[in-house]
Protein backbone atom coordinates (compact mmCIF):
# COMPACT_ATOMS: atom_id res chain seq x y z
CA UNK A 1 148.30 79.67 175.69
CA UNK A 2 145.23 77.72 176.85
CA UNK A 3 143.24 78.55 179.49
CA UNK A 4 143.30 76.40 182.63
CA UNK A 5 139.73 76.42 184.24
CA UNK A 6 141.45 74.83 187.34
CA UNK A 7 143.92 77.73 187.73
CA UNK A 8 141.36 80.41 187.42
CA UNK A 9 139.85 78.84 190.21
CA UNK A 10 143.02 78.59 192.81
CA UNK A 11 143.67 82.26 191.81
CA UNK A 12 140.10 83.59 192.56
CA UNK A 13 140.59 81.87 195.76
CA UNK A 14 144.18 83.06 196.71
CA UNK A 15 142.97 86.37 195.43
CA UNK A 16 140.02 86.22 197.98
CA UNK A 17 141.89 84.58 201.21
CA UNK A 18 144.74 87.57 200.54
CA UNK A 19 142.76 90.03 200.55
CA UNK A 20 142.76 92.99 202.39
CA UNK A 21 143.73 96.65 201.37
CA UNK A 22 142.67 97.21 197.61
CA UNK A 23 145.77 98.45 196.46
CA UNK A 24 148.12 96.00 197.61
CA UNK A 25 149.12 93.39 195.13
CA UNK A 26 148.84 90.11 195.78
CA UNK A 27 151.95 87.61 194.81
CA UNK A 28 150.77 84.58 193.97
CA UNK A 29 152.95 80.95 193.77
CA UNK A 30 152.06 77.81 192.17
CA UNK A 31 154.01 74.74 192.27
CA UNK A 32 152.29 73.33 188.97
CA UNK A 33 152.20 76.45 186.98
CA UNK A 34 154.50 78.62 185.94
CA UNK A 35 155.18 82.59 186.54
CA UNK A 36 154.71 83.11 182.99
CA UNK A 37 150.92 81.13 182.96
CA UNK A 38 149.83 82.58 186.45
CA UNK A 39 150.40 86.27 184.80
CA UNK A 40 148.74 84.64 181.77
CA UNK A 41 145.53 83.93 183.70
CA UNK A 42 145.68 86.99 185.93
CA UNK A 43 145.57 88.99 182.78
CA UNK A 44 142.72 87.46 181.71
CA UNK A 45 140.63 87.25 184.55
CA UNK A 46 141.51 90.72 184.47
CA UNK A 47 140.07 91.29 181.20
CA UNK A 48 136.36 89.69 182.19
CA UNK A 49 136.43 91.47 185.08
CA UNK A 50 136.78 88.81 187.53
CA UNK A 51 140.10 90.13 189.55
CA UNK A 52 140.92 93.54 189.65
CA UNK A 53 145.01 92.80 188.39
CA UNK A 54 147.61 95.66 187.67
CA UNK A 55 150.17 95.16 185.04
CA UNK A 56 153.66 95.22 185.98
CA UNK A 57 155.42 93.91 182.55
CA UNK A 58 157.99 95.16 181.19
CA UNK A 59 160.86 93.90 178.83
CA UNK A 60 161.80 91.02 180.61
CA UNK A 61 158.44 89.50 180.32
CA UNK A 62 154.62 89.57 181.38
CA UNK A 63 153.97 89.97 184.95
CA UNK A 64 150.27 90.52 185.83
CA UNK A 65 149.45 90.87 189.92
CA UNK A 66 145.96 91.16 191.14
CA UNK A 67 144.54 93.43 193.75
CA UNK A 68 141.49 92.19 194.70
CA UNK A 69 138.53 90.35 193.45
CA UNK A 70 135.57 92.13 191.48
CA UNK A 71 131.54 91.46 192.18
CA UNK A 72 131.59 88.81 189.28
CA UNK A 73 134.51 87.27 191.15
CA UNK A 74 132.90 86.90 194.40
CA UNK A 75 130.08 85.77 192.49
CA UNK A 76 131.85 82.92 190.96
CA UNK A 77 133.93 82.29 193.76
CA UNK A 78 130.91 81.50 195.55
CA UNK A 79 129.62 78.76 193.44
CA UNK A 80 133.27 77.45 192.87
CA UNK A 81 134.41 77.22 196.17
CA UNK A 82 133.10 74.05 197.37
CA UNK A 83 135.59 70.98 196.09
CA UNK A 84 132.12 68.67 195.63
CA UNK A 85 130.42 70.91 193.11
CA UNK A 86 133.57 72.10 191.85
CA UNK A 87 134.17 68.21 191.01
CA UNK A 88 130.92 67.79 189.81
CA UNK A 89 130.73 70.55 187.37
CA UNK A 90 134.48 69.63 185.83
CA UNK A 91 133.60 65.43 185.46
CA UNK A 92 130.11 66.87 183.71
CA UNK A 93 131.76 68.91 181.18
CA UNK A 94 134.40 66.10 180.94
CA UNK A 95 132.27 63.51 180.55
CA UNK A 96 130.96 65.85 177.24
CA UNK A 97 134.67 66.16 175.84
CA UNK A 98 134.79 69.34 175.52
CA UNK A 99 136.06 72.74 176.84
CA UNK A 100 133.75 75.59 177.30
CA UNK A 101 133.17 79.13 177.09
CA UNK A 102 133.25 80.66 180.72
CA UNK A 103 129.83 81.89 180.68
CA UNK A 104 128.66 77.70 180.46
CA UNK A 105 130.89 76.55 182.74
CA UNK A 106 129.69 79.13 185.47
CA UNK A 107 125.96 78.63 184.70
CA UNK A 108 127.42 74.65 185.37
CA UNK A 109 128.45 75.14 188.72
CA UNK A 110 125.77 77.27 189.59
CA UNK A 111 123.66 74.41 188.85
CA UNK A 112 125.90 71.81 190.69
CA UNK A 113 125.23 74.30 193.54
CA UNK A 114 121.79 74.11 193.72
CA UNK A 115 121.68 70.52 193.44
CA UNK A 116 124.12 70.16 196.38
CA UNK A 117 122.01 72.23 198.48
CA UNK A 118 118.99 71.19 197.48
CA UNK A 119 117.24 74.18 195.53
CA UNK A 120 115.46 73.40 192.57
């Protein structure tokens, strides 16, 4: 399955405007992505220790459900949030043809950020 850069970023922020208590999952709905891809991508962000997700599979199929977000999430999150250098970030690397490894596309829009608030 690929990973959808634009995805990761609605969860984060789902993930951060739900939460509250730590060990309540969060159910999260998207009209353009399936159940299957959404517990896809929560797995994941699992994995780099961006969300903090539990896994609730079983038989029937994959079902990942985050709890809250981690320090690197926030982190991200941060950077990400803003639709201007969100846009900026995704038409540079688009521009370039290619995908990217997370680490680049965060260092990216960290650097989109700075430029839209002016620090050099």
């Amino acid at each position: 399955m690929k990973r959808e850069m634009e995805l990761v970023r609605q969860i984060l922020l789902q993930v951060e405007h739900a939460e509250n208590d730590p060990n309540e999952l969060i159910d999260l709905s998207f009209h353009q992505w399936s159940h299957e891809v959404v517990s896809y991508h929560c797995k994941i962000l699992n994995d780099a220790r961006l969300i903090e997700a539990q896994d609730l599979s079983d038989l029937s199929g994959s079902d990942w459900r985050p709890l809250s977000l981690t320090w690197e999430g926030h982190e991200f999150i941060d950077a990400a949030r803003n639709d201007n250098v969100w846009n900026k970030a995704m038409t540079s690397l688009k521009e370039k043809s290619m995908t990217v490894p997370f680490e680049v596309l965060k260092a990216v829009v960290i650097q989109k950020c700075r430029e839209y608030f002016g620090v050099e």
